[in-house]
Protein backbone atom coordinates (compact mmCIF):
# COMPACT_ATOMS: atom_id res chain seq x y z
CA UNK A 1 -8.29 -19.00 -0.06
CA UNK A 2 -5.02 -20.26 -0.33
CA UNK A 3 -4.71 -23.35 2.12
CA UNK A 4 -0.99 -22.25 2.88
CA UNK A 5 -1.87 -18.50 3.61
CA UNK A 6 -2.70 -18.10 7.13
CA UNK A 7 -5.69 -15.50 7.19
CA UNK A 8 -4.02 -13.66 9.91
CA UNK A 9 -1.24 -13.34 8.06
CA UNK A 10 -2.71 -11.47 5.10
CA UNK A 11 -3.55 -8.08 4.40
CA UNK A 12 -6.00 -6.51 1.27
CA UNK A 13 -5.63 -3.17 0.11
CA UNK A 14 -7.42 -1.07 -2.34
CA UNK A 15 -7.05 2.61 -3.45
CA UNK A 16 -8.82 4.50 -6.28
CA UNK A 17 -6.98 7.25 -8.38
CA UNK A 18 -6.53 9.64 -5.00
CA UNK A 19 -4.63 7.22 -3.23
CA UNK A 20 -2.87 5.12 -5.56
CA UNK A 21 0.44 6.37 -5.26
CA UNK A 22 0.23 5.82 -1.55
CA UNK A 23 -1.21 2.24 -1.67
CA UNK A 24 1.98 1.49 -4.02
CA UNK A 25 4.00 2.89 -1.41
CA UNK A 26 2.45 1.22 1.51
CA UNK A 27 2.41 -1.78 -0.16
CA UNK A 28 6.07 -2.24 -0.18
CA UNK A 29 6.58 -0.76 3.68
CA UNK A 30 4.40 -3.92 4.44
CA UNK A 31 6.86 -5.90 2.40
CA UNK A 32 9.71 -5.16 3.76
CA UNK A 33 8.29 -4.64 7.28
CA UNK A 34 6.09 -7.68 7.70
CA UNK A 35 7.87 -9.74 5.52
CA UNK A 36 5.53 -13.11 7.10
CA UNK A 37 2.40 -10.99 5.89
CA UNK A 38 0.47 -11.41 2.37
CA UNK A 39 -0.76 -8.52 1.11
CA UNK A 40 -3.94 -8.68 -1.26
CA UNK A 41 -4.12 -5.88 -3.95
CA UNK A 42 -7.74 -5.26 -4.77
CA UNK A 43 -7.12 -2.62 -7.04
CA UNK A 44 -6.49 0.37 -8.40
CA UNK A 45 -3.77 -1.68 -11.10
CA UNK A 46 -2.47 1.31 -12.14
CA UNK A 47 -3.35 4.78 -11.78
CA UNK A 48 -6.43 5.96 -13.72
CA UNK A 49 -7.86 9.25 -13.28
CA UNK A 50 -11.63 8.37 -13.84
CA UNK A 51 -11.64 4.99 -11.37
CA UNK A 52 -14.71 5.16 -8.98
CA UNK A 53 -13.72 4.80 -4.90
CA UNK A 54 -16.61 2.53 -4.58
CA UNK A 55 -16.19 0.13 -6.93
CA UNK A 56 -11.97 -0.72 -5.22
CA UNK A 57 -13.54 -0.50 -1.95
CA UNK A 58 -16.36 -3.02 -2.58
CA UNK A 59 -13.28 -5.02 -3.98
CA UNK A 60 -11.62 -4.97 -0.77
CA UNK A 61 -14.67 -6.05 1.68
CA UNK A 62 -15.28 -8.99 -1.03
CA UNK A 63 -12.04 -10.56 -0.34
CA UNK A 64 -12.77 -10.06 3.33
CA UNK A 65 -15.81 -11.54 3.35
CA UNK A 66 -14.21 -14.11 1.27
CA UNK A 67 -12.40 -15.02 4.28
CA UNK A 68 -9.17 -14.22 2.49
CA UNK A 69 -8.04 -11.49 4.92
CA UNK A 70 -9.21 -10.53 8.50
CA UNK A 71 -7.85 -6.83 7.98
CA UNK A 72 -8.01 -3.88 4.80
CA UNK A 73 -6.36 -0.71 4.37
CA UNK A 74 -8.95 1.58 1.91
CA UNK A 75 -7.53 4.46 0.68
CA UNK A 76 -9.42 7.04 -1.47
CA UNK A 77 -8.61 11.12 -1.76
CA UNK A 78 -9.83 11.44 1.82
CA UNK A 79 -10.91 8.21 3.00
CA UNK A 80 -14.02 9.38 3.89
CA UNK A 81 -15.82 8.12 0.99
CA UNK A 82 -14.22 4.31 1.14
CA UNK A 83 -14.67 4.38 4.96
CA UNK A 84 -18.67 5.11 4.04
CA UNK A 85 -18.54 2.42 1.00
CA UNK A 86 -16.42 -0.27 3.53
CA UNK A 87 -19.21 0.27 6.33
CA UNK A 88 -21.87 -0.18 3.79
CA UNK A 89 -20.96 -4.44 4.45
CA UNK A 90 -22.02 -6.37 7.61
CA UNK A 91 -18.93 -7.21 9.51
CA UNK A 92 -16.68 -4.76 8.25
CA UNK A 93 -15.67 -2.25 10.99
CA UNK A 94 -13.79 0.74 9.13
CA UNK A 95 -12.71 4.26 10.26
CA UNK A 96 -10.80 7.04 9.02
CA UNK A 97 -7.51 6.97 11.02
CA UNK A 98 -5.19 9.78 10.30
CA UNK A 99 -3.37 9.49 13.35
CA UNK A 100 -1.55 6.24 15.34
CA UNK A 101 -3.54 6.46 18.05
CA UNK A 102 -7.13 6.36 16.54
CA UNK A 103 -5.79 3.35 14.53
CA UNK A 104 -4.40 1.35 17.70
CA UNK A 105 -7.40 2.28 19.71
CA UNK A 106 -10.07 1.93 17.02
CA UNK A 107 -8.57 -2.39 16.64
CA UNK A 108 -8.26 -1.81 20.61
CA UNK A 109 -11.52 -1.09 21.47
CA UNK A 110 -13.42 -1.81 18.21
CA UNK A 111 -12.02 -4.60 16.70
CA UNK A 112 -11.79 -1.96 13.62
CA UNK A 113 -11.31 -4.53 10.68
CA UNK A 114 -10.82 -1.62 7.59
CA UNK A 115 -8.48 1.50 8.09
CA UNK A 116 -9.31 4.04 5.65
CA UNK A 117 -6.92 7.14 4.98
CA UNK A 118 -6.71 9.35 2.39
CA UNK A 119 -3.98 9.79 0.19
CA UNK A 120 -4.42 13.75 -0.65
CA UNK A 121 -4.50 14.15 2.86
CA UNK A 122 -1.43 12.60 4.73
CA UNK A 123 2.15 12.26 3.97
CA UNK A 124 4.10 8.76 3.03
CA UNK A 125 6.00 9.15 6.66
CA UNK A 126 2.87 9.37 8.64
CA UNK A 127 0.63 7.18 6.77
CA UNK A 128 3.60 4.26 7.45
CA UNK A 129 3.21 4.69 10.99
CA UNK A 130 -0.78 4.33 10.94
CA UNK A 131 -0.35 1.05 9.28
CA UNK A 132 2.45 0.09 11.40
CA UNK A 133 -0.18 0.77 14.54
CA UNK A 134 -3.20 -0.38 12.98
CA UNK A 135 -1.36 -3.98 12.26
CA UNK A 136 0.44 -4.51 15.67
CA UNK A 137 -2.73 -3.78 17.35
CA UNK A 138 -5.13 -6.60 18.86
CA UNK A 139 -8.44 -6.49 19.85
CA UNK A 140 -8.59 -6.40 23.46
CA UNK A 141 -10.79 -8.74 25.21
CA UNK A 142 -12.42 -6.88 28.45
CA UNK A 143 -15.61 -7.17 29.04
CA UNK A 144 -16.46 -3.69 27.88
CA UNK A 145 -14.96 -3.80 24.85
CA UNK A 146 -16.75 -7.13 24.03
CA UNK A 147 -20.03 -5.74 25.18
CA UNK A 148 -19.73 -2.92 22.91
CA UNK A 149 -18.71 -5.05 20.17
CA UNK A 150 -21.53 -7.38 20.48
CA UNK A 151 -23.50 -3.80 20.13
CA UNK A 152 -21.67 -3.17 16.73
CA UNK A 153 -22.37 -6.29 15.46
CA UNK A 154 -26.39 -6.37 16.09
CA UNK A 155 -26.46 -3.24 13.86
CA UNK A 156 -25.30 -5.62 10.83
């Protein structure tokens, strides 16, 4: 890791063929709307029809693990299969969030770490707002929400 990057202040995203034009696109929202945040590209490079979901995914939970980033955005055709891939990794905590409250509430109340969306499945303007929710939310520290965290994190 970059000493001068502050790991809360960085952001890795990853998309296979399905979702590369969105990942492009979210990429510079985050850029112009958290300009203090770095954002990690894991891959796709460029759009390639044959690219494998898995193997961009696995990309992203390397760099968190890395300790590089705290938080990934995994975007596939439906982000069902990078949410499944992300998961596969202790510690990560993904979910497909196609809405801005499931991706507040699943940080919230989950201390969700990956949100996965898919990029044949939701439209520039509302896949902007996800992110937008997903990165102002916090992890909130009540007892029940720790409690069930501690849950998650036996399962690793």
């Amino acid at each position: 890791m970059n000493n001068n990057q502050n790991i809360n202040n960085s952001i890795v995203i990853s998309a296979d063929h399905g979702g590369y034009d969105l990942k492009e696109e979210l990429k510079l929202f985050i850029s112009e709307n958290y300009p203090e945040m770095t954002i990690i590209d894991a891959g796709a490079y460029q759009y390639d029809s044959e690219d494998d979901f898995p193997d961009m995914t696995k990309n992203l939970t390397d760099v968190i693990h890395k300790g590089d980033a705290m938080r990934g955005i995994a975007i596939c055709g439906s982000g069902v299969g990078a949410s499944i891939v992300a998961n596969k990794n202790p510690g990560i905590r993904a979910a497909v969030c196609h809405d801005v409250y499931s991706a507040a509430q699943g940080v919230e109340h989950n201390n969700m770490n990956v949100l996965c969306m898919g990029g044949r499945v939701i439209d520039i303007d509302s896949a902007k707002q996800i992110v937008k929710s997903f990165l102002n939310a916090n992890f909130i520290e009540e007892p029940k929400y720790v409690r069930r965290l501690n849950k998650i994190n036996k399962l690793d």
